[in-house]
C-alpha atoms as a PDB file:
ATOM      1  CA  UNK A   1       0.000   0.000   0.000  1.00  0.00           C
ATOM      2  CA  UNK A   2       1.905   3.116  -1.438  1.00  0.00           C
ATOM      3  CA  UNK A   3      -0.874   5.381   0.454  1.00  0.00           C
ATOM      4  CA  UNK A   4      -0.519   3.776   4.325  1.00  0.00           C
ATOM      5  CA  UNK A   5       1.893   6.826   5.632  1.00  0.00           C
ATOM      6  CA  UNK A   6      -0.191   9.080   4.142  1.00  0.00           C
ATOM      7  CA  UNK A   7      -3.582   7.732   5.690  1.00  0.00           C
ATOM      8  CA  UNK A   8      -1.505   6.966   8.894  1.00  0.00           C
ATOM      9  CA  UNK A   9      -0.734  10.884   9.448  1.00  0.00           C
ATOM     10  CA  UNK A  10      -3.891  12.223   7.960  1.00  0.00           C
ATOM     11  CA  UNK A  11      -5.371   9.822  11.016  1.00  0.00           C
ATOM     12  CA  UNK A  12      -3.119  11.370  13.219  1.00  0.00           C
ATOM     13  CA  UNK A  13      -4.170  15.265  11.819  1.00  0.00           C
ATOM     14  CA  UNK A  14      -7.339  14.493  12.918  1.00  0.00           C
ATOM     15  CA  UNK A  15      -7.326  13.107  15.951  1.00  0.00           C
ATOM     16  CA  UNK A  16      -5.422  15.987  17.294  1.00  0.00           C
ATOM     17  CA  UNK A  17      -7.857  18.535  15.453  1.00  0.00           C
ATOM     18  CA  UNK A  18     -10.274  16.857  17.432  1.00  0.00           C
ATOM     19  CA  UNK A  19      -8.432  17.027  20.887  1.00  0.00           C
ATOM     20  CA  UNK A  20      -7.570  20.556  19.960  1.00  0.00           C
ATOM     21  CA  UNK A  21     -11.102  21.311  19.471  1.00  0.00           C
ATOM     22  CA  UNK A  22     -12.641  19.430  22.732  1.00  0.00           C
ATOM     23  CA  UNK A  23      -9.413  21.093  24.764  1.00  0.00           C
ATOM     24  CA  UNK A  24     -10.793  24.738  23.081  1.00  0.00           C
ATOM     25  CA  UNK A  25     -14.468  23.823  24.059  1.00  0.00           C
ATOM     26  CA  UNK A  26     -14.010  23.040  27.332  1.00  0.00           C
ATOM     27  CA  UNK A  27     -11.388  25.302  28.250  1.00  0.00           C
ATOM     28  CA  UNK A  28     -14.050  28.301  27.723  1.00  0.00           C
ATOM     29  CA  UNK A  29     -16.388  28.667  30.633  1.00  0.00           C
ATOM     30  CA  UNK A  30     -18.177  31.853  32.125  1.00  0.00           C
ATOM     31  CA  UNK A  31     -20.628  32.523  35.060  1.00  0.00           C
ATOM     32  CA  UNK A  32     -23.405  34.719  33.362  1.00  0.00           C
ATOM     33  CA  UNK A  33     -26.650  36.405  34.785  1.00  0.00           C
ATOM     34  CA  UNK A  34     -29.363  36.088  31.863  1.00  0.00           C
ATOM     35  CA  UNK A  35     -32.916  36.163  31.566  1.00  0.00           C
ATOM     36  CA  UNK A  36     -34.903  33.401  29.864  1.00  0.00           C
ATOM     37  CA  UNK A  37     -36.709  34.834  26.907  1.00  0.00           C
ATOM     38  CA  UNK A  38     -37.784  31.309  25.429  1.00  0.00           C
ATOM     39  CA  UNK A  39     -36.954  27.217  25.615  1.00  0.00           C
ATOM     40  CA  UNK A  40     -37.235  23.953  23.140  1.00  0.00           C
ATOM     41  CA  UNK A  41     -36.463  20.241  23.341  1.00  0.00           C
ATOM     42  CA  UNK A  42     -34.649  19.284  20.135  1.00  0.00           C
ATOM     43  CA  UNK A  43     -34.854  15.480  19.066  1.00  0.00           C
ATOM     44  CA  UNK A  44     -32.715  14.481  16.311  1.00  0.00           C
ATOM     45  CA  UNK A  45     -32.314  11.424  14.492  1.00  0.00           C
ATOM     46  CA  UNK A  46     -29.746  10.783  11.330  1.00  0.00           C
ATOM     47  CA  UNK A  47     -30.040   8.648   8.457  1.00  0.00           C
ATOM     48  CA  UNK A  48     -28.511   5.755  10.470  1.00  0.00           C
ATOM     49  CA  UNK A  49     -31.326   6.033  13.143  1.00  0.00           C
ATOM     50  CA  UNK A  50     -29.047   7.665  15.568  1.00  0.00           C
ATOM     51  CA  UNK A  51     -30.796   9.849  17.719  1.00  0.00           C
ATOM     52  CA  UNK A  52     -29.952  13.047  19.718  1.00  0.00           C
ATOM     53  CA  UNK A  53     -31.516  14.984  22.419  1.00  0.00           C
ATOM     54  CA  UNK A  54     -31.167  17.951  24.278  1.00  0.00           C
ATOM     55  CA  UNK A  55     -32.582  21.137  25.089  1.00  0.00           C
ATOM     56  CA  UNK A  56     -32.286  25.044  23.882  1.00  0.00           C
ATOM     57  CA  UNK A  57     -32.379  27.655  26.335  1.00  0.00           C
ATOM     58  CA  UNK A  58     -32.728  31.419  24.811  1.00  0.00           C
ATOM     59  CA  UNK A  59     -32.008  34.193  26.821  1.00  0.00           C
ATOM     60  CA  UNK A  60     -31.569  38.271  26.297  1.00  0.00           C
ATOM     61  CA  UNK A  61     -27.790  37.148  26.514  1.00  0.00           C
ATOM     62  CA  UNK A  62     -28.285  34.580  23.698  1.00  0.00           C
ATOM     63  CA  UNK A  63     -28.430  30.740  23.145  1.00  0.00           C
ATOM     64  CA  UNK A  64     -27.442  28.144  25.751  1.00  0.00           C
ATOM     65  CA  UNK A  65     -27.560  24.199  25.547  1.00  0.00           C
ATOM     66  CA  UNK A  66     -28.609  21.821  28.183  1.00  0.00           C
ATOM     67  CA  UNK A  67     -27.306  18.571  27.501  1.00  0.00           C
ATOM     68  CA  UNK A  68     -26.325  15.357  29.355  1.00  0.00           C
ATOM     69  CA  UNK A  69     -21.946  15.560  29.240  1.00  0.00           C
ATOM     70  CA  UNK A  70     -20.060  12.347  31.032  1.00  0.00           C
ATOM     71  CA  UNK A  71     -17.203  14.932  30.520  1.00  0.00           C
ATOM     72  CA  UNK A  72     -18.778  17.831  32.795  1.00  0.00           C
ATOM     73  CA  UNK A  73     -20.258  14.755  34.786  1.00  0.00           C
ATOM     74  CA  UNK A  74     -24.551  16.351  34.636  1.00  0.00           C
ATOM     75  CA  UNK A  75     -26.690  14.164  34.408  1.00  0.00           C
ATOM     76  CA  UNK A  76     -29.784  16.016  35.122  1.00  0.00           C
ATOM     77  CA  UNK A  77     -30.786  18.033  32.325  1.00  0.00           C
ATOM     78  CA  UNK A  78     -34.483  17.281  32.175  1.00  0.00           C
ATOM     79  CA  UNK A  79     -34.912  18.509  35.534  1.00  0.00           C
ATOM     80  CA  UNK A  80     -33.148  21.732  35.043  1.00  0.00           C
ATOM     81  CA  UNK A  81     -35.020  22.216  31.996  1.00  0.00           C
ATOM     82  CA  UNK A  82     -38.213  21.865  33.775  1.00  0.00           C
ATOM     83  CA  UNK A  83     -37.302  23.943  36.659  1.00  0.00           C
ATOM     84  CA  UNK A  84     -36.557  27.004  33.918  1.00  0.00           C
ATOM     85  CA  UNK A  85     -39.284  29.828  33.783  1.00  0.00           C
ATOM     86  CA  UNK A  86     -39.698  32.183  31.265  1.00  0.00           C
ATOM     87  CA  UNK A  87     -38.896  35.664  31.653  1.00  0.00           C
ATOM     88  CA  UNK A  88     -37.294  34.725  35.030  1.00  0.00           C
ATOM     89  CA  UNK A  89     -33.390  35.699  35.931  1.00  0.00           C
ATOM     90  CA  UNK A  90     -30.864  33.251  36.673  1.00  0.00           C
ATOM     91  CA  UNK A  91     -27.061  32.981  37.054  1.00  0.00           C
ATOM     92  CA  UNK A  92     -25.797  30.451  34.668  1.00  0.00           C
ATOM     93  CA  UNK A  93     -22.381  28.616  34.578  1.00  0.00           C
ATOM     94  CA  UNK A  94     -21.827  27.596  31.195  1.00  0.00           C
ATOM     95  CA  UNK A  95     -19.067  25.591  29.462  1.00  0.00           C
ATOM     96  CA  UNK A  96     -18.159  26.056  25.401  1.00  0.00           C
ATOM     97  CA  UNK A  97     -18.660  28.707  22.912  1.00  0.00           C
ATOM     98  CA  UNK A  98     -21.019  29.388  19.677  1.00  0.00           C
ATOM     99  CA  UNK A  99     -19.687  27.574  16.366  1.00  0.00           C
ATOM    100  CA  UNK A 100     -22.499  28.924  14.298  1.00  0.00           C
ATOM    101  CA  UNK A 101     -21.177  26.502  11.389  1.00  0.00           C
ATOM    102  CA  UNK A 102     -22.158  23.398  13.840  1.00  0.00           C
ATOM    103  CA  UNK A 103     -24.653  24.492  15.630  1.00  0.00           C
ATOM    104  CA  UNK A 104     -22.899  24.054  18.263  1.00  0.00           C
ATOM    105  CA  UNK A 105     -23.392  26.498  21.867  1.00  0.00           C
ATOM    106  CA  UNK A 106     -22.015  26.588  24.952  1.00  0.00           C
ATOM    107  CA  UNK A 107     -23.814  23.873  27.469  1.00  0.00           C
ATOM    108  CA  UNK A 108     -25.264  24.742  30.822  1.00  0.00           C
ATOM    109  CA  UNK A 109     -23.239  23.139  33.293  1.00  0.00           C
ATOM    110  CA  UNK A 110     -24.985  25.363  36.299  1.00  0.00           C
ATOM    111  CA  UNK A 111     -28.089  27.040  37.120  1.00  0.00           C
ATOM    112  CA  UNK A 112     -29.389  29.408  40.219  1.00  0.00           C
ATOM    113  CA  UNK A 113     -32.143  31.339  40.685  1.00  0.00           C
ATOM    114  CA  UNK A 114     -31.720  35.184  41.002  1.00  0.00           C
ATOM    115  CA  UNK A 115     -34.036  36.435  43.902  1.00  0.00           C
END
């Protein structure tokens, strides 16, 4: 195979773009007071059957995600969803940044009420 060093190191490329990538995500995080101005459950599936689930929280600060993460170790995103009111204030710890191109946004890793 005159192609194997080739394949071998564009493996390599991208495995480390994606480290590099998962090291950027979760390297951003910010503590941010926002109001919620609107939320949505978002169900996926792909062509394979796949499926993906999470939730969109919009605020006056803009877009936040709520998902499940064995990285950031939460596990409770349905109650935290349901506990959200609109047009009520809370401090938010979130984790990421916005990659318009993937609609990707940062995830909620934190949520409390602002009296």
């Amino acid at each position: 195979m005159k192609y194997k060093g080739a394949i071998l190191g564009l493996c390599v490329v991208v495995i480390l773009l994606a480290v590099a990538y998962a090291v950027a995500y979760y390297s951003q995080s910010e503590t941010t007071e926002v109001t919620v101005t609107d939320k949505e459950h978002i169900n996926k599936t792909n062509s394979d059957g796949d499926s993906e689930s999470y939730y969109l929280i919009y605020t006056d600060k803009g877009t936040y995600k709520l998902a499940e993460s064995l990285i950031l170790w939460k596990w409770n995103t349905s109650d935290d969803y349901g506990r959200l009111r609109i047009d009520s204030t809370y401090t938010i710890n979130a984790v990421g940044f916005r990659a318009a191109f993937i609609s990707e946004y940062p995830n909620i890793n934190g949520i409390h009420t602002v009296k």
